[in-house]
Protein backbone atom coordinates (compact mmCIF):
# COMPACT_ATOMS: atom_id res chain seq x y z
CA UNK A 1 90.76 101.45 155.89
CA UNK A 2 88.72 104.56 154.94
CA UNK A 3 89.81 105.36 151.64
CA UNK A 4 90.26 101.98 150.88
CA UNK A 5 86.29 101.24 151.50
CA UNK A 6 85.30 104.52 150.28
CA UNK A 7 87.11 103.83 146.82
CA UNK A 8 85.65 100.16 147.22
CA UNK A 9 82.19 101.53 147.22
CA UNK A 10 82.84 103.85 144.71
CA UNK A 11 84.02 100.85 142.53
CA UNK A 12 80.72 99.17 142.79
CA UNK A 13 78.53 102.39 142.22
CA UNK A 14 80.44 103.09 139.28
CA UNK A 15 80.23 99.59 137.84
CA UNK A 16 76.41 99.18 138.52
CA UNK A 17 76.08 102.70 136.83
CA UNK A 18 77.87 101.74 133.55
CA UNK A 19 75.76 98.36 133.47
CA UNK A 20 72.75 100.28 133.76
CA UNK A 21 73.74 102.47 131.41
CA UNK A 22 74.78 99.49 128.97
CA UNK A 23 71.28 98.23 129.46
CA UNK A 24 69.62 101.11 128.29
CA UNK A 25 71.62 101.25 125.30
CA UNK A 26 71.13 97.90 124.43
CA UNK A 27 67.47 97.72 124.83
CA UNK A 28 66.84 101.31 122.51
CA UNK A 29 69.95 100.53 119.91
CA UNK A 30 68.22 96.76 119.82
CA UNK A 31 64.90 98.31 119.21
CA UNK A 32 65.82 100.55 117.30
CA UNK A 33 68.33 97.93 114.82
CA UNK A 34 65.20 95.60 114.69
CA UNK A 35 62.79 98.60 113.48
CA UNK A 36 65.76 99.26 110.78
CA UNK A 37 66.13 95.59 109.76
CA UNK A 38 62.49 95.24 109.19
CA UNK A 39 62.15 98.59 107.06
CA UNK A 40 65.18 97.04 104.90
CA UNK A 41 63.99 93.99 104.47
CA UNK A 42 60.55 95.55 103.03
CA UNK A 43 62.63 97.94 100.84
CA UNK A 44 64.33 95.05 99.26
CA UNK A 45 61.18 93.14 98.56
CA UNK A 46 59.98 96.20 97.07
CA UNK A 47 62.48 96.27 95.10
CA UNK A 48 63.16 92.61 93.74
CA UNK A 49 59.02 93.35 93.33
CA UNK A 50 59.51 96.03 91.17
CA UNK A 51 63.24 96.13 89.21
CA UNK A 52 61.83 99.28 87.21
CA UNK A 53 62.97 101.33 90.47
CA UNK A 54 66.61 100.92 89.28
CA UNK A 55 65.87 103.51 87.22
CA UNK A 56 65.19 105.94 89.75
CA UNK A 57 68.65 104.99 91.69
CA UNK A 58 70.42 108.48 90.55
CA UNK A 59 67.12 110.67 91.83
CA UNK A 60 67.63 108.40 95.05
CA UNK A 61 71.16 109.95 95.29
CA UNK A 62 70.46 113.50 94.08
CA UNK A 63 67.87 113.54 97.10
CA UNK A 64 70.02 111.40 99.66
CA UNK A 65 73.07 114.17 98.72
CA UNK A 66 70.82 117.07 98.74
CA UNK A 67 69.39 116.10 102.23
CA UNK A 68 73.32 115.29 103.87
CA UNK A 69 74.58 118.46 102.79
CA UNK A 70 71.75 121.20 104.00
CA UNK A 71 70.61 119.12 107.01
CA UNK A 72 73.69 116.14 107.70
CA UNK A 73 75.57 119.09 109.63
CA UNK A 74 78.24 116.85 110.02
CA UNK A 75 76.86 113.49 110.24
CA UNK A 76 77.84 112.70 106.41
CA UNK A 77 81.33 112.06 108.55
CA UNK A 78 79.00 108.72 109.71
CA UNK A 79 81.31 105.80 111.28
CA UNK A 80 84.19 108.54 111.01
CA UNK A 81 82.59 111.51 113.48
CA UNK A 82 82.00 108.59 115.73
CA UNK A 83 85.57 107.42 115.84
CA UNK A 84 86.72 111.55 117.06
CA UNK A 85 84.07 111.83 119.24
CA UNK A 86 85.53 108.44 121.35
CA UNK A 87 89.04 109.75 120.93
CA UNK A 88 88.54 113.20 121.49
CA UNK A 89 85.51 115.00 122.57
CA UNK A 90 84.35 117.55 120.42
CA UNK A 91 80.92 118.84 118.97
CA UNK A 92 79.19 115.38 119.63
CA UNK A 93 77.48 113.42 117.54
CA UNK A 94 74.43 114.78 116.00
CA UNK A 95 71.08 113.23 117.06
CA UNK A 96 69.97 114.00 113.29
CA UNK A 97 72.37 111.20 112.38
CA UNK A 98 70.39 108.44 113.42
CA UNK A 99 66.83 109.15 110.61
CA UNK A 100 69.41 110.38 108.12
CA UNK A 101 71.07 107.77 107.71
CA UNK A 102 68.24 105.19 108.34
CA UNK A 103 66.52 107.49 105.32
CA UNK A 104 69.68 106.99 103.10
CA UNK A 105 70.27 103.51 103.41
CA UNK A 106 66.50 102.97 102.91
CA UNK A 107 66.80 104.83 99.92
CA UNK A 108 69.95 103.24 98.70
CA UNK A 109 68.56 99.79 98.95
CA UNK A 110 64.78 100.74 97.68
CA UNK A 111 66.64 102.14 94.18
CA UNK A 112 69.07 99.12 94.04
CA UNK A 113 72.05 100.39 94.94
CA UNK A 114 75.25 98.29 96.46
CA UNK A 115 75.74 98.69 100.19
CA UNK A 116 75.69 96.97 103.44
CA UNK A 117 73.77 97.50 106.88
CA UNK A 118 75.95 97.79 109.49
CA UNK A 119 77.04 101.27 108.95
CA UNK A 120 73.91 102.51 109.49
CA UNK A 121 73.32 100.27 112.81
CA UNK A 122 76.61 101.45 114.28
CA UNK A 123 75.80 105.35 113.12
CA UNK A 124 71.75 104.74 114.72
CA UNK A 125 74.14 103.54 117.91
CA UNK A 126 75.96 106.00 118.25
CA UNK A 127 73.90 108.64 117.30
CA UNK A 128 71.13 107.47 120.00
CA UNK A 129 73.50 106.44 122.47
CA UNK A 130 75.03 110.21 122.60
CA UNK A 131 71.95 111.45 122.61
CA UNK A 132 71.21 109.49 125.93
CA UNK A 133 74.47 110.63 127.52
CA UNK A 134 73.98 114.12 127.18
CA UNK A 135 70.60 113.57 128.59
CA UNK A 136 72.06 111.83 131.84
CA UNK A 137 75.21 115.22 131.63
CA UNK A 138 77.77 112.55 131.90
CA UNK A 139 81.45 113.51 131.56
CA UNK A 140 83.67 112.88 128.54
CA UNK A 141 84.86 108.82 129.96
CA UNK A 142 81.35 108.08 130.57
CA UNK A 143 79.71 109.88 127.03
CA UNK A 144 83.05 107.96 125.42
CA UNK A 145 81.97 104.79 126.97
CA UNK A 146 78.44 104.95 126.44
CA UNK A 147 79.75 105.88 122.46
CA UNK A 148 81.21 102.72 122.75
CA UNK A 149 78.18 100.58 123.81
CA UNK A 150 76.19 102.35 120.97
CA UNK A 151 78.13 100.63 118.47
CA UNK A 152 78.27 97.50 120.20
CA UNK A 153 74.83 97.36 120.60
CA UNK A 154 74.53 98.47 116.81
CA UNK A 155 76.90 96.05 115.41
CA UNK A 156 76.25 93.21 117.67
CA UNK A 157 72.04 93.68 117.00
CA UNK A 158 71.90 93.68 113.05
CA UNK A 159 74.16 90.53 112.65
CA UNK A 160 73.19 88.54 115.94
CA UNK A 161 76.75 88.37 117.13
CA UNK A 162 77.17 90.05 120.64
CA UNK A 163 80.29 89.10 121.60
CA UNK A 164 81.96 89.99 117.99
CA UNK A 165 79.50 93.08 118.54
CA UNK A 166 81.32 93.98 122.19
CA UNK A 167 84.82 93.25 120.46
CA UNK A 168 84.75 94.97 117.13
CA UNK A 169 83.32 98.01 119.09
CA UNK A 170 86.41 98.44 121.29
CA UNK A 171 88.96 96.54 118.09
CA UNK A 172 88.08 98.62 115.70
CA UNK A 173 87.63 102.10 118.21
CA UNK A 174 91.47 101.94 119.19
CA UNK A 175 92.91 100.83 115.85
CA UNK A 176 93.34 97.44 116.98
CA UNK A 177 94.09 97.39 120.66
CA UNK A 178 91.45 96.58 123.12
CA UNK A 179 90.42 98.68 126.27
CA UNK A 180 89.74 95.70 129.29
CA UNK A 181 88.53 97.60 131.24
CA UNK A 182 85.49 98.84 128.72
CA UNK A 183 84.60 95.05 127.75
CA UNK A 184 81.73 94.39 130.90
CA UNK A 185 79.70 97.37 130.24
CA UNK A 186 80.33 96.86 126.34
CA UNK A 187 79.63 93.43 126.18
CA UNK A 188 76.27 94.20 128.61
CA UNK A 189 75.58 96.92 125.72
CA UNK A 190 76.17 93.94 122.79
CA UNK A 191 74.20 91.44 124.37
CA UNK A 192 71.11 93.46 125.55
CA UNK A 193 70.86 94.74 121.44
CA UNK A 194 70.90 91.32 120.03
CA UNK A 195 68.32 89.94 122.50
CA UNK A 196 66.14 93.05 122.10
CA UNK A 197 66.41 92.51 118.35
CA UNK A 198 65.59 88.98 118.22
CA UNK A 199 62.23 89.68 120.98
CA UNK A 200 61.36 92.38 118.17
CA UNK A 201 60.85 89.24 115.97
CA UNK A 202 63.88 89.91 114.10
CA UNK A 203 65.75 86.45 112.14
CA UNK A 204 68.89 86.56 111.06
CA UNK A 205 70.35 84.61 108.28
CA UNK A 206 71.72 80.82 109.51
CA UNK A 207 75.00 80.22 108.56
CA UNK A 208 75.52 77.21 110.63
CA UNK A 209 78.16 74.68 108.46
CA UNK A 210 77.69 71.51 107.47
CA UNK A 211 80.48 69.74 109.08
CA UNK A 212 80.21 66.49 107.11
CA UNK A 213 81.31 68.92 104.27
CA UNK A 214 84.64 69.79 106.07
CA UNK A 215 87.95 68.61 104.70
CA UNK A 216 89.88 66.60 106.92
CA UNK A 217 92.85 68.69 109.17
CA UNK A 218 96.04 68.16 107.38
CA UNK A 219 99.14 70.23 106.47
CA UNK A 220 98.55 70.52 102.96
CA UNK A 221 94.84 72.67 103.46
CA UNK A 222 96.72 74.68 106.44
CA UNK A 223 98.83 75.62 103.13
CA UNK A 224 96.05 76.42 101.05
CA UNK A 225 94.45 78.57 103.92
CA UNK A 226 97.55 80.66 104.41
CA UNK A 227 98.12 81.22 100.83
CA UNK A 228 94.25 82.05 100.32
CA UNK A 229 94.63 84.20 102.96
CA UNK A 230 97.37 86.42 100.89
CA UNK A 231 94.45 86.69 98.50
CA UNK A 232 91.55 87.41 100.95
CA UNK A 233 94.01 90.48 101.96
CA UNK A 234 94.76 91.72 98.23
CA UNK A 235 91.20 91.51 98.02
CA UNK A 236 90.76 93.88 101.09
CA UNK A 237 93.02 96.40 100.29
CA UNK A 238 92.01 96.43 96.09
CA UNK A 239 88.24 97.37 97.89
CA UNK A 240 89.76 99.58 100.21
CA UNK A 241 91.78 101.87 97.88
CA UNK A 242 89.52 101.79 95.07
CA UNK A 243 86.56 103.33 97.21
CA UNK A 244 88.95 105.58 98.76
CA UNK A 245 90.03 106.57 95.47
CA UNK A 246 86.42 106.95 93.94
CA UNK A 247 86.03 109.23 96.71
CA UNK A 248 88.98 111.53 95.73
CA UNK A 249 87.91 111.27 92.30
CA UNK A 250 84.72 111.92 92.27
CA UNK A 251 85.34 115.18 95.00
CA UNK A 252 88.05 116.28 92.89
CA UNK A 253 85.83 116.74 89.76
CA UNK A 254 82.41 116.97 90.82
CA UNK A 255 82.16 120.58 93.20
CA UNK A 256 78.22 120.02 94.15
CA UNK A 257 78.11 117.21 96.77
CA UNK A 258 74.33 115.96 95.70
CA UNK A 259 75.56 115.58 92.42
CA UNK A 260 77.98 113.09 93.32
CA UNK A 261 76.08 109.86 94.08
CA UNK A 262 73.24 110.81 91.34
CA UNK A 263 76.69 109.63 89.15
CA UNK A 264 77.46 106.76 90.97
CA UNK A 265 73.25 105.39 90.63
CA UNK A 266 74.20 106.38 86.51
CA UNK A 267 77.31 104.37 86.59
CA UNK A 268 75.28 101.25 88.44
CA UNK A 269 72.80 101.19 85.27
CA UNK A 270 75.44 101.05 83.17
CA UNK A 271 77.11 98.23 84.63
CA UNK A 272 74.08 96.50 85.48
CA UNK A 273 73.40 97.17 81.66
CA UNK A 274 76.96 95.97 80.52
CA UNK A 275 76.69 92.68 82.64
CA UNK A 276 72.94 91.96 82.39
CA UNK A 277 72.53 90.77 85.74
CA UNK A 278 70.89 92.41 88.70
CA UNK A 279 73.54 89.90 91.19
CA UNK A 280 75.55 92.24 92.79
CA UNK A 281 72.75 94.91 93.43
CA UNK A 282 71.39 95.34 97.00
CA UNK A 283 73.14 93.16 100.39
CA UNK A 284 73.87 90.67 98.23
CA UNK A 285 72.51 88.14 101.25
CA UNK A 286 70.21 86.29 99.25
CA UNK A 287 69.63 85.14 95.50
CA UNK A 288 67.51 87.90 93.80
CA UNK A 289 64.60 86.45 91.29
CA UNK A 290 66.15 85.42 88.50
CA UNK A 291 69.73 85.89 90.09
CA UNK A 292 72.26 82.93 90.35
CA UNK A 293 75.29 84.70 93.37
CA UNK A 294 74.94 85.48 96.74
CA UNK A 295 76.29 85.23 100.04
CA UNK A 296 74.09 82.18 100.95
CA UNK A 297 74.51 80.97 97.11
CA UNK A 298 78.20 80.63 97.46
CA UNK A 299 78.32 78.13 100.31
CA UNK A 300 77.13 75.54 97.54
CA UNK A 301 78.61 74.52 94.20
CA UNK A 302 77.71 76.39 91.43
CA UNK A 303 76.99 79.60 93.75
CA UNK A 304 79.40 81.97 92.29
CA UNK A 305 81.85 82.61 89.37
CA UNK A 306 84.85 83.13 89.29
CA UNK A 307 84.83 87.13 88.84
CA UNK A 308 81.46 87.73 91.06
CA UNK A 309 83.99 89.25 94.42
CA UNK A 310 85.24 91.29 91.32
CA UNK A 311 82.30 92.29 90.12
CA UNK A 312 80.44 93.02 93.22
CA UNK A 313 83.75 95.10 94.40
CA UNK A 314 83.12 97.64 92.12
CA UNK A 315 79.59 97.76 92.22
CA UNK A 316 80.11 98.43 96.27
CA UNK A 317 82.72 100.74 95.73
CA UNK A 318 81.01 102.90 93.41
CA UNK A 319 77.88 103.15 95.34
CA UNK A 320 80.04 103.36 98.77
CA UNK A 321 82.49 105.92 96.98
CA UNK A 322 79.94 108.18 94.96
CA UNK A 323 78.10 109.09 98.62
CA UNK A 324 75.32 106.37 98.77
CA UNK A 325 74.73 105.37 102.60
CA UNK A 326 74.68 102.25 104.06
CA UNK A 327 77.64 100.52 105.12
CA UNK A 328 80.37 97.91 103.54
CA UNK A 329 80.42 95.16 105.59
CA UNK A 330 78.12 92.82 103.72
CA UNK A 331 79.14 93.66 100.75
CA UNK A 332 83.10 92.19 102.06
CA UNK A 333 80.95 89.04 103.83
CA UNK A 334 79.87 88.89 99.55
CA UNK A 335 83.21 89.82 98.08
CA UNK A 336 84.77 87.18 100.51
CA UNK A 337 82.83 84.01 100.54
CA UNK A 338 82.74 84.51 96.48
CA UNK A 339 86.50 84.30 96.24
CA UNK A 340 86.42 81.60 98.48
CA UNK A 341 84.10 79.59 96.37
CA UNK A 342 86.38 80.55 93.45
CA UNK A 343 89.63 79.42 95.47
CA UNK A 344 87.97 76.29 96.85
CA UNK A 345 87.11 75.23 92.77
CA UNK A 346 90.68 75.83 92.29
CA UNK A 347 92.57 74.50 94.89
CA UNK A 348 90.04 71.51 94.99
CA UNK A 349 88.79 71.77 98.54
CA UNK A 350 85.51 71.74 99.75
CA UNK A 351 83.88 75.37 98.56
CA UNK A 352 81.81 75.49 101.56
CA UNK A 353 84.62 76.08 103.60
CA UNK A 354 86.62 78.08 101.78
CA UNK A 355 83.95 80.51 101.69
CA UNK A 356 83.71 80.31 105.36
CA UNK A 357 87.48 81.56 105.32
CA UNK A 358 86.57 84.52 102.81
CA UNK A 359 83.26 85.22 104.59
CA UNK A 360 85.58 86.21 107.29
CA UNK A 361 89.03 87.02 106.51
CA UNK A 362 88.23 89.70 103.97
CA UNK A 363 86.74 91.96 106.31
CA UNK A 364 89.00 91.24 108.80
CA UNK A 365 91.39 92.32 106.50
CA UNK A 366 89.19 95.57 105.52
CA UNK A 367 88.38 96.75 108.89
CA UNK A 368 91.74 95.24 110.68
CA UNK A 369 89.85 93.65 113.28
CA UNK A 370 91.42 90.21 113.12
CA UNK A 371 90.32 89.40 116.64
CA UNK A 372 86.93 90.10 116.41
CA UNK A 373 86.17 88.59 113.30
CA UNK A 374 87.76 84.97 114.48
CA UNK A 375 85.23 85.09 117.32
CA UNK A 376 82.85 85.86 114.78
CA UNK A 377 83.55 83.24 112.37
CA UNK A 378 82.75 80.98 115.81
CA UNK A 379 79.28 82.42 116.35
CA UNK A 380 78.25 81.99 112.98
CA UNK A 381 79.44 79.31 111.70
CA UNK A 382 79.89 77.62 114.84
CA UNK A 383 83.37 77.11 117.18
C-alpha cells in the first residue's frame, strides 16, 4: 500500500505542477501574442496609410537578414529549432528568438511583404516558454512539455482557437501522432493564451457562417468535396515545394544571407508592378483600400478570381522563401478559401462554403495536421 500511495501522491504533485506551469505559460505567451497582434495590426494600418513604404520592402530585408545572421545565433531555424529541441534536447532555444522575430515580422508587414502571424506566435512561445523552464531548472520531459505549451499557447492565442491551439501543438510536434498524456497541461497552456489575449482587448476576425447559405446534405456535394479536396492538396504541396525550392535556389546562388530577402522585397515590386494590385500583399485578412480579394472577401460572391490562391502563392512563397519572417499559415487560410470560391463558381455550389472547405483543408494539407484543423474548422466557423 506504500508505494502504491506514495506514487499516488506523486501523481497529483506532478499533475498540479504541470498545470501550474501551463498557467504561467498561458498567461505570458497570451500577453505577450496580444502585445504582438496589436503592434501588427498598427504596422498594417501604417502601411495601407502609406503604400510608398513598398518601396522600402528590400531595405526591410537587407536589415531583417543582416540582424538574423550576426545576432539570430540560431533562431533563423524559427518553428524548426523548436521542433529538435521537443525531440531531442540540445542547445535550447534562444531567448533572443522571441524580439527577433517579433522585429522581423513587424518589419515584413510594415514594408508590405507576404506572410502570416502564427510563426512568429509559436516562435514568441516557445522562445518565452524555454526561457521560463530553465528558470524553474526543470529536466528535459518537463522543459519538452513546457516547449509544448509555448506553442499551444502561441498558436491557440493569435487565432482564438484553444483547443485547435492544444492539438496542433502536440499534431504537428510528433509528425502527426498525438501524445495523451501531454493534452491536460497543453490544453491548460491553449486556453489560458486565448483568454489572456482576448482580456488584453484583443478581437479576432468572425468567421461565423451563414447557415441559410449552406447547400443541402446530399451525395452529389459529398462528391464535389472529395474531389475539391484532391485540389486543396495539389494546392498544398505546389506551396510547399515551391517555397522549399525558392529556398534552395536562392541559397544556392546568393552566398551573403542578408542579401537574400532584399531580392525577394525586389521581386514583390515587380510583381506587384506586373499585376497592378496591392491584393496579395500583407495577411491578406482583410480588403486593402482600393483592393477587391481577401480572406473575408472570398466568403461572398465576387470576392476572388479565379487565379488570386495562384497569385497570392507566389507572392507568399517568395517572401517566405527569400528569408522574410512571419509565418505561412494565413497566407494558406488566403490561398484556400480563394480556390474555394473559384471551385464553388465552378462546380455551382454555394462559394461560402466552399471556401470554408479551402479555408481549412489547404493547411491541413500544408502542415499535415488533419485532426487539428477539423476541430478548427468547428471553432470558427461553428460545429
Amino acid at each position: 500500500m506504500i508505494p502504491s500511495r506514495t506514487g499516488l501522491l506523486s501523481g497529483i504533485f506532478r499533475f498540479f505542477n504541470q498545470g501550474l506551469l501551463a498557467l504561467l505559460v498561458g498567461l505570458i505567451v497570451g500577453s505577450a501574442t496580444a502585445f504582438f497582434l496589436w503592434t501588427l495590426d498598427e504596422a498594417t494600418k501604417l502601411q495601407w496609410a502609406h503604400p510608398q513604404l513598398l518601396w522600402l520592402l528590400p531595405v526591410g530585408g537587407f536589415a531583417v537578414g543582416l540582424i538574423y545572421h550576426y545576432q539570430g545565433k540560431g533562431s533563423d531555424k524559427g518553428n524548426n529549432l523548436i521542433l529538435d529541441e521537443i525531440h531531442q534536447s540540445g542547445g535550447g532555444v534562444p531567448s533572443r528568438m522571441a524580439p527577433l522575430v517579433l522585429i522581423g515580422t513587424l518589419t515584413t508587414h510594415l514594408f508590405g511583404g507576404s506572410a502570416g502571424r502564427e510563426g512568429t506566435a509559436v516562435q514568441m512561445g516557445g522562445s518565452l516558454a524555454s526561457l521560463l523552464a530553465r528558470g524553474f531548472k526543470l529536466g528535459h520531459d518537463q522543459h519538452r512539455l513546457i516547449l509544448m505549451c509555448g506553442v499551444a499557447a502561441g498558436f491557440g492565442a493569435v487565432f482564438g482557437t484553444p483547443l485547435t491551439g492544444a492539438l496542433f501543438a502536440m499534431e504537428v510536434l510528433v509528425i502527426g501522432r498525438l501524445k495523451y498524456e501531454a493534452f491536460i497541461p497543453v490544453m491548460i497552456a491553449s486556453l489560458v493564451g486565448d483568454l489572456t489575449c482576448t482580456a488584453w482587448g484583443i478581437r479576432h476576425t468572425d468567421y461565423t457562417l451563414d447557415t441559410t447559405t449552406h447547400a443541402v446534405f446530399q451525395l452529389s456535394l459529398l462528391a464535389k468535396a472529395a474531389l475539391s479536396g484532391v485540389a486543396f492538396g495539389w494546392a498544398a504541396r505546389f506551396f510547399s515545394e515551391l517555397t522549399q525550392g525558392i529556398q534552395r535556389l536562392i541559397a544556392k546562388w546568393v552566398v551573403y544571407v542578408p542579401l537574400r530577402p532584399a531580392i525577394g522585397g525586389c521581386v514583390i515590386l515587380i510583381l506587384v508592378f506586373v499585376l497592378g494590385t496591392r491584393d496579395y500583399l500583407g495577411l491578406g485578412v482583410d480588403v486593402p483600400p482600393g483592393g477587391q480579394v481577401s480572406i473575408v472577401a472570398s466568403f461572398h460572391e465576387g470576392g476572388a478570381t479565379p487565379w488570386s490562391w495562384f497569385w497570392k502563392t507566389l507572392f507568399t512563397a517568395v517572401t517566405c522563401g527569400s528569408g522574410f519572417k512571419g509565418g505561412e499559415v494565413t497566407p494558406l487560410f488566403f490561398i484556400g478559401s480563394t480556390l474555394g470560391h473559384a471551385l464553388g463558381v465552378l462546380l455551382n455550389e454555394p462559394v461560402v462554403l466552399f471556401a470554408a472547405f479551402g479555408f481549412i483543408a489547404v493547411f491541413a494539407g500544408a502542415a499535415n495536421t488533419p485532426i487539428s484543423c477539423t476541430v478548427m474548422g468547428m471553432e470558427l466557423f461553428g460545429s
